[in-house]
C-alpha atoms as a PDB file:
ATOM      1  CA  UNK A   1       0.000   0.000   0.000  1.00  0.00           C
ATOM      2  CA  UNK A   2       1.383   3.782  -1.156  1.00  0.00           C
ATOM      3  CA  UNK A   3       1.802   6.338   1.496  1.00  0.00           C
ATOM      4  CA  UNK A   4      -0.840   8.621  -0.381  1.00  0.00           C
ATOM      5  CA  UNK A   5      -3.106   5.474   0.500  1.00  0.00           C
ATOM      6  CA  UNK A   6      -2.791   5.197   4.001  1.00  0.00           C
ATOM      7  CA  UNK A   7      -2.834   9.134   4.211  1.00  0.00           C
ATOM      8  CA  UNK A   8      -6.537   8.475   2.748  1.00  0.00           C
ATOM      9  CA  UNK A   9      -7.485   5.404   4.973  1.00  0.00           C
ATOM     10  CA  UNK A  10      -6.302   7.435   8.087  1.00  0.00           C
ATOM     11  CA  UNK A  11      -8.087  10.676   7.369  1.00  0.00           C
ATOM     12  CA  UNK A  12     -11.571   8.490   6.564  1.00  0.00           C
ATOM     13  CA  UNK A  13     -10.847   6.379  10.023  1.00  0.00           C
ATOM     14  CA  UNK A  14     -10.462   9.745  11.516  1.00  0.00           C
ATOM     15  CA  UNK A  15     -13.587  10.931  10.272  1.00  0.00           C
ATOM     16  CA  UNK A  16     -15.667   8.187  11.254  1.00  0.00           C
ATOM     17  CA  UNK A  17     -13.955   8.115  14.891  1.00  0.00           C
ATOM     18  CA  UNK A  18     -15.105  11.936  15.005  1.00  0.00           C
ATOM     19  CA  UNK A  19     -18.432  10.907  13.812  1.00  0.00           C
ATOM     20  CA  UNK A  20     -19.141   8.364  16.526  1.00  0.00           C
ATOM     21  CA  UNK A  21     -17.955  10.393  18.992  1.00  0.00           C
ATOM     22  CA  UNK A  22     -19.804  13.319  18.322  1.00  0.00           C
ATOM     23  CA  UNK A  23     -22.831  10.902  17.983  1.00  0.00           C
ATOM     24  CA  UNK A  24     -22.391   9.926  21.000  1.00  0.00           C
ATOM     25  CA  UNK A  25     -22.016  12.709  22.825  1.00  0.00           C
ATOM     26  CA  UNK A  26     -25.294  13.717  21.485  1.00  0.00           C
ATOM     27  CA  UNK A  27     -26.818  10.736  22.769  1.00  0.00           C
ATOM     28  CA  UNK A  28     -25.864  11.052  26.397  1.00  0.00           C
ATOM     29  CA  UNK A  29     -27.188  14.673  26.249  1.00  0.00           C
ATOM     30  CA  UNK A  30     -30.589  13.936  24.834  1.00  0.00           C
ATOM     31  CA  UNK A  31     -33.355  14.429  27.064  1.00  0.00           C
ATOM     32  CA  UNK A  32     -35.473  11.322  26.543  1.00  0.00           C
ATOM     33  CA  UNK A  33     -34.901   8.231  24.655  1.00  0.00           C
ATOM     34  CA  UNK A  34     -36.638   7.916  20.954  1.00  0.00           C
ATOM     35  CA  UNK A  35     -39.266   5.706  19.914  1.00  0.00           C
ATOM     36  CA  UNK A  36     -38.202   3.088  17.914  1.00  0.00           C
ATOM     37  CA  UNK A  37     -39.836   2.906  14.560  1.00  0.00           C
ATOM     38  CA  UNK A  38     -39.672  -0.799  12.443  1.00  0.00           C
ATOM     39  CA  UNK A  39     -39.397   0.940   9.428  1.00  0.00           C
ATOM     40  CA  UNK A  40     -37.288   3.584  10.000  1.00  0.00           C
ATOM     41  CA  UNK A  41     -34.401   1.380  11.575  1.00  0.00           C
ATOM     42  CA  UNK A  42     -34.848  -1.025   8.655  1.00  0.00           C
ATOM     43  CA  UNK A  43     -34.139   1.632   6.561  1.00  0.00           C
ATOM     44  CA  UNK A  44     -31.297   2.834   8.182  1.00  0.00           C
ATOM     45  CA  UNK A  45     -29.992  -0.551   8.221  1.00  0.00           C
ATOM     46  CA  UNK A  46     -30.603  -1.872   4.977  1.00  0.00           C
ATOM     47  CA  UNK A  47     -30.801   1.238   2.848  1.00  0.00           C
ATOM     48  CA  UNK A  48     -26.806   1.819   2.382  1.00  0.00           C
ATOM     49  CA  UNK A  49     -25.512  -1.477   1.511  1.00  0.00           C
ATOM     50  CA  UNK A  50     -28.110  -2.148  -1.285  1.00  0.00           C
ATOM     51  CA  UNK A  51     -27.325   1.532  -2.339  1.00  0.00           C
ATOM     52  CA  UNK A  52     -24.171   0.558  -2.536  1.00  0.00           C
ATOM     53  CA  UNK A  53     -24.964  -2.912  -3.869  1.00  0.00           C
ATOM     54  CA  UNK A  54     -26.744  -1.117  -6.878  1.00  0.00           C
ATOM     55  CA  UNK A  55     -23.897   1.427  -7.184  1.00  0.00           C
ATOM     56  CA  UNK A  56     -21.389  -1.596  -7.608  1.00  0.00           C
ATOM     57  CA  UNK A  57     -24.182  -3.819  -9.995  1.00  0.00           C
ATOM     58  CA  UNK A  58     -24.809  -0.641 -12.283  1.00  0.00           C
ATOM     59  CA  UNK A  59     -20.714   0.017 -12.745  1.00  0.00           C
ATOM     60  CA  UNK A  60     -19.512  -3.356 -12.867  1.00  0.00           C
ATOM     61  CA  UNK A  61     -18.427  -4.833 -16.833  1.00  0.00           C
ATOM     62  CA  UNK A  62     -17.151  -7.676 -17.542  1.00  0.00           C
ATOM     63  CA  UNK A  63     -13.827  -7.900 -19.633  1.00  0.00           C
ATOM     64  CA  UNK A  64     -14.437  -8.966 -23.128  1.00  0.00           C
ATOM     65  CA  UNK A  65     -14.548 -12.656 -24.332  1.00  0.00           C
ATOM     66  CA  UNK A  66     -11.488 -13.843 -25.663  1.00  0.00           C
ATOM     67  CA  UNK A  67     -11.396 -16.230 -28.399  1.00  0.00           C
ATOM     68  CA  UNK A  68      -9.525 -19.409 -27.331  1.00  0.00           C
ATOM     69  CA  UNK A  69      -9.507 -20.515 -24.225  1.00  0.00           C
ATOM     70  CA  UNK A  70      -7.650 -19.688 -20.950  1.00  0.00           C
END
């Protein structure tokens, strides 16, 4: 892996670490707890990885066939 690479992976992990953090810190200062809502936690669950799961079905190609074999 370049340098330039895990400059990239850091920063992200960094983000996401500030993320959580600041999530949570939110959490402990809310003043009562949510309702949970079925369909709105299924959502949030499910919703990004079949985003992503399209993203990666819609951009995917195949390399062309060759004409012998391996």
């Amino acid at each position: 892996m370049t340098p330039s690479k895990f400059l990239e992976v850091g920063r992200l992990w960094s983000a996401a670490l500030l993320l959580s953090t600041l999530l949570a810190a939110a959490g402990l200062r809310w003043p009562q707890p949510l309702p949970v809502q079925p369909a709105l936690v299924a959502a949030l669950v499910l919703g990004p990885p079949l985003l992503l799961a399209l993203v990666v079905l819609l951009r995917w190609r195949l390399p062309p066939a060759d004409q012998g074999g391996e």
